[in-house]
C-alpha atoms as a PDB file:
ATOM      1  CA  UNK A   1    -174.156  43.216 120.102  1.00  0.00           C
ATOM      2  CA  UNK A   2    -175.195  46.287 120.773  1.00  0.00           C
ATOM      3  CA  UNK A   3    -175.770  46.446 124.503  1.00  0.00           C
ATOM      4  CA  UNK A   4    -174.515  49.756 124.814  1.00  0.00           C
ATOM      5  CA  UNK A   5    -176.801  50.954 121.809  1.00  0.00           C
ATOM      6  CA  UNK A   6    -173.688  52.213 119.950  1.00  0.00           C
ATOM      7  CA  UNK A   7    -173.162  50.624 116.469  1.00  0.00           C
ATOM      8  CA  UNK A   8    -170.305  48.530 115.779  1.00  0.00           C
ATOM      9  CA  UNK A   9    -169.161  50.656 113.533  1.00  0.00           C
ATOM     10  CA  UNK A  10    -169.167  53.617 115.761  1.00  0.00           C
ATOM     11  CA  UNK A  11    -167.539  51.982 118.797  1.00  0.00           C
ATOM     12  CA  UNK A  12    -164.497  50.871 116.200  1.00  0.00           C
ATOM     13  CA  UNK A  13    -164.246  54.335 115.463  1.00  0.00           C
ATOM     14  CA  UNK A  14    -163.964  55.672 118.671  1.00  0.00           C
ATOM     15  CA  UNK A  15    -161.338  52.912 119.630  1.00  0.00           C
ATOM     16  CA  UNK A  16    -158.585  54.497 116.783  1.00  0.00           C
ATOM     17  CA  UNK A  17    -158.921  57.545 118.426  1.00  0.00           C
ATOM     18  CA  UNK A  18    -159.119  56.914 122.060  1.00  0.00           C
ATOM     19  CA  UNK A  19    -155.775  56.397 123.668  1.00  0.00           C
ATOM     20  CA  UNK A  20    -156.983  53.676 126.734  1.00  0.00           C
ATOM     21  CA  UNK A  21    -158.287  51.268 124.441  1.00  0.00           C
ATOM     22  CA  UNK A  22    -157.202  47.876 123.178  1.00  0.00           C
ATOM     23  CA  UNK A  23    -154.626  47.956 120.437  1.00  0.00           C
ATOM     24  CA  UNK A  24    -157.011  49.365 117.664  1.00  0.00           C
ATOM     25  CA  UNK A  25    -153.830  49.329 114.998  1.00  0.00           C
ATOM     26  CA  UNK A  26    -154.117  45.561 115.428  1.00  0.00           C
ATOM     27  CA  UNK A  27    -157.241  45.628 114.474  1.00  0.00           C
ATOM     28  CA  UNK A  28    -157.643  48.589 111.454  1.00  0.00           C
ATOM     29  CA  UNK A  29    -155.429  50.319 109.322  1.00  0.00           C
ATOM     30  CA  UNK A  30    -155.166  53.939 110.768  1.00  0.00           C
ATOM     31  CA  UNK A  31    -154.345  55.403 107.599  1.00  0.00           C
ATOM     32  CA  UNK A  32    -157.978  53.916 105.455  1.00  0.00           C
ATOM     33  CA  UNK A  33    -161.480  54.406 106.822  1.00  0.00           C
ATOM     34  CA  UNK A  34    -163.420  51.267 108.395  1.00  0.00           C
ATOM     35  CA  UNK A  35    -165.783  51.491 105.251  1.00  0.00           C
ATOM     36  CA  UNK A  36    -162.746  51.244 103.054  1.00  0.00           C
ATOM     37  CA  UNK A  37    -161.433  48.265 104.918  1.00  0.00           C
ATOM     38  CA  UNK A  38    -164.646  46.605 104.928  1.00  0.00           C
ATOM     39  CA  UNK A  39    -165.187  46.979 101.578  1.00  0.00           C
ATOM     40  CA  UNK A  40    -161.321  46.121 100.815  1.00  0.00           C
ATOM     41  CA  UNK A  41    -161.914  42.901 102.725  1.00  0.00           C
ATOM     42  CA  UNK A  42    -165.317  41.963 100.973  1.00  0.00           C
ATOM     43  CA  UNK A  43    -163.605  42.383  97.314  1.00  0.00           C
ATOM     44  CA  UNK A  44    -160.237  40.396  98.580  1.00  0.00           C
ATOM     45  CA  UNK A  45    -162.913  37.638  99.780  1.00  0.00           C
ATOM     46  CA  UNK A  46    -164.995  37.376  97.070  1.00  0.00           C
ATOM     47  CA  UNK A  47    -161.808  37.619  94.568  1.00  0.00           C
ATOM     48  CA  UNK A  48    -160.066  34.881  96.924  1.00  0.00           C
ATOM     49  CA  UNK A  49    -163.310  32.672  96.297  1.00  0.00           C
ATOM     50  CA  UNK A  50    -164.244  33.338  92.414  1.00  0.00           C
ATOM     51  CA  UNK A  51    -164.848  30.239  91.034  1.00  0.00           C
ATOM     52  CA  UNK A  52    -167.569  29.827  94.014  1.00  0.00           C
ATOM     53  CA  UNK A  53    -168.746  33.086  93.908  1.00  0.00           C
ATOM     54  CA  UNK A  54    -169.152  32.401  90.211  1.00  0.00           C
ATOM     55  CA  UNK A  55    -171.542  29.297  90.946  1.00  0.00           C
ATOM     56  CA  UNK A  56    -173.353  31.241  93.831  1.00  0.00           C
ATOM     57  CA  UNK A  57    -171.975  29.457  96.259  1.00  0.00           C
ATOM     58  CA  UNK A  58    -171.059  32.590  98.720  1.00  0.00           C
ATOM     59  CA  UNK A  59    -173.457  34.139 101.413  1.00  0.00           C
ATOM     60  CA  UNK A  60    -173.588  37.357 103.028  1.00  0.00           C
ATOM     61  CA  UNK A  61    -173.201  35.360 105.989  1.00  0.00           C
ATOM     62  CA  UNK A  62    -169.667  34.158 104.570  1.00  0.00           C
ATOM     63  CA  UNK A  63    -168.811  37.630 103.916  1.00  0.00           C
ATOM     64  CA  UNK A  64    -169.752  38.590 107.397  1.00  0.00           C
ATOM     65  CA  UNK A  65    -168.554  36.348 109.393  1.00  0.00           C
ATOM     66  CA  UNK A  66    -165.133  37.282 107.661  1.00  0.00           C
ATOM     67  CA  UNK A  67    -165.491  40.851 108.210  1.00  0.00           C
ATOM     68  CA  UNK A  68    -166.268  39.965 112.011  1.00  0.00           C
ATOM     69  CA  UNK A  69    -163.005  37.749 112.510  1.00  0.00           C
ATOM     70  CA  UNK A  70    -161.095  41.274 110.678  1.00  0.00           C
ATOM     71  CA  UNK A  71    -162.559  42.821 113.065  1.00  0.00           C
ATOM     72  CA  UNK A  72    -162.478  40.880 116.305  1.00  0.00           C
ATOM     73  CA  UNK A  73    -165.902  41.005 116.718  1.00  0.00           C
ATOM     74  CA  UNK A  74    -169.027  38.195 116.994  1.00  0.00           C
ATOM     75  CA  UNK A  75    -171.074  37.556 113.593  1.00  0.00           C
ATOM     76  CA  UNK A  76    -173.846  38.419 116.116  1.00  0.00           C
ATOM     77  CA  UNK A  77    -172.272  41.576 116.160  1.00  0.00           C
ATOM     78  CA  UNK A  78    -171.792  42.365 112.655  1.00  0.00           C
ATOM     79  CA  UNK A  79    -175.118  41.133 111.493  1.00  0.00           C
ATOM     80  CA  UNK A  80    -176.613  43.582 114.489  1.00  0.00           C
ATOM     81  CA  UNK A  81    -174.862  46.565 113.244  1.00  0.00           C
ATOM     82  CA  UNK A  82    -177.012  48.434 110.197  1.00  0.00           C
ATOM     83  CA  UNK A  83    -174.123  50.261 109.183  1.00  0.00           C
ATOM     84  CA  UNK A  84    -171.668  47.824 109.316  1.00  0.00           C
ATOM     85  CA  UNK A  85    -174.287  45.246 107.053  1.00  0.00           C
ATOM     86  CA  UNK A  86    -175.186  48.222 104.507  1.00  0.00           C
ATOM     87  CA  UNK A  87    -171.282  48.727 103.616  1.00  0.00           C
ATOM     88  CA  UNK A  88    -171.003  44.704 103.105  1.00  0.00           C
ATOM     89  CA  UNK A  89    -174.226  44.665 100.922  1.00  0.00           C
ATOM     90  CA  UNK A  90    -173.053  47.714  99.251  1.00  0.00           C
ATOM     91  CA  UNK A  91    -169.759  46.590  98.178  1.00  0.00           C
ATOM     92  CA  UNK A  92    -171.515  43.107  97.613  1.00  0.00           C
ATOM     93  CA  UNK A  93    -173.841  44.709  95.106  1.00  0.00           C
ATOM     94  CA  UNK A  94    -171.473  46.806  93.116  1.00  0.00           C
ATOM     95  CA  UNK A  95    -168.858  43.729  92.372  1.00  0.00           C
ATOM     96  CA  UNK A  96    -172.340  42.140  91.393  1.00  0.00           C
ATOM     97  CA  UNK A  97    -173.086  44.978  88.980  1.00  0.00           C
ATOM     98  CA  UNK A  98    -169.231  45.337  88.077  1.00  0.00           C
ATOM     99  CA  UNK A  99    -169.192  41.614  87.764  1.00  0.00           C
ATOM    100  CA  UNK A 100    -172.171  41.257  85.264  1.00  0.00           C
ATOM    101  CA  UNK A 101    -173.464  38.642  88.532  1.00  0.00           C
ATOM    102  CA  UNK A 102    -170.710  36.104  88.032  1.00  0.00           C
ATOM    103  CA  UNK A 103    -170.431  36.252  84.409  1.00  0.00           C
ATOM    104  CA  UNK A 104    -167.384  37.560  84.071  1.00  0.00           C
ATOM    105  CA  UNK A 105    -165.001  34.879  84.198  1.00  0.00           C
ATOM    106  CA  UNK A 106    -162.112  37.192  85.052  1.00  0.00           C
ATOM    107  CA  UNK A 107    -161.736  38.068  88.769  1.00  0.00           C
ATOM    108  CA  UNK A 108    -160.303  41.620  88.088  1.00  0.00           C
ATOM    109  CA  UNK A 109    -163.524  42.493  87.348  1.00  0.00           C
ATOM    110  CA  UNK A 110    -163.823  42.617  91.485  1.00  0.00           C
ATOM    111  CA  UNK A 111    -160.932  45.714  92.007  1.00  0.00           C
ATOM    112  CA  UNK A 112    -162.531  47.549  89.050  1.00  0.00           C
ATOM    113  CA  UNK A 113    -163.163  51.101  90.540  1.00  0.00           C
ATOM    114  CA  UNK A 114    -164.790  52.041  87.745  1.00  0.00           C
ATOM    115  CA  UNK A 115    -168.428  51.334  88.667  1.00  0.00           C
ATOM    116  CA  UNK A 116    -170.890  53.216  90.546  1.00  0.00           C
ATOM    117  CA  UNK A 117    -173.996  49.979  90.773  1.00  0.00           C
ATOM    118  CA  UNK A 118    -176.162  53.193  88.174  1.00  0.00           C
ATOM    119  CA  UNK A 119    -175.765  53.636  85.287  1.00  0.00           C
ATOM    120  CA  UNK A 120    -174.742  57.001  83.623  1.00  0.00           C
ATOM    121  CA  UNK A 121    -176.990  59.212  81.837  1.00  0.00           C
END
């Protein structure tokens, strides 16, 4: 929540670097961005739940509520941060587009870098 009116995301970036907080290694990988590891943890969810992501069956609020327990934060949390929601839908939307929205019945389709969510001219 964001009771001190910083965004998750901010205050999670401010933890790597500040040496009297909480173990921040436990929680992110020092050597990737948080927008990498959120979007490396949406694509290892959505690939980890295909076949249901195929039928529809996933949420953003799935997908959030994951990212939240990566992070050690609430849902409440997550779903309050604009940042933090725009990287989710983001990542979200590009496996869509990458994924021709579920049609593709192969899951690689998820870790294909190759996509941008536009098209090229």
């Amino acid at each position: 929540i964001m009771a001190t009116g910083v965004p998750v995301i901010a205050l999670l970036l401010a933890l790597t670097t500040t040496q009297n907080a909480v173990d921040a290694s436990s929680v992110l990988d020092t050597d990737a961005s948080l927008e990498e590891q959120v979007r490396a943890r949406v694509r290892g969810f959505v690939s980890d739940k295909f076949e249901e992501y195929r039928r529809s069956s996933l949420t953003h609020r799935m997908m959030k509520q994951d990212v939240a327990a990566m992070l050690s934060i609430s849902y409440a949390e997550v779903k309050a941060d604009r940042e933090l929601c725009a990287v989710i839908e983001d990542e979200v939307e590009e496996i869509a587009v990458s994924c021709g929205e579920g049609r593709n019945k192969d899951k690689s389709c998820i870790d294909s870098r190759n996509y941008s969510g536009k098209e090229e001219l």
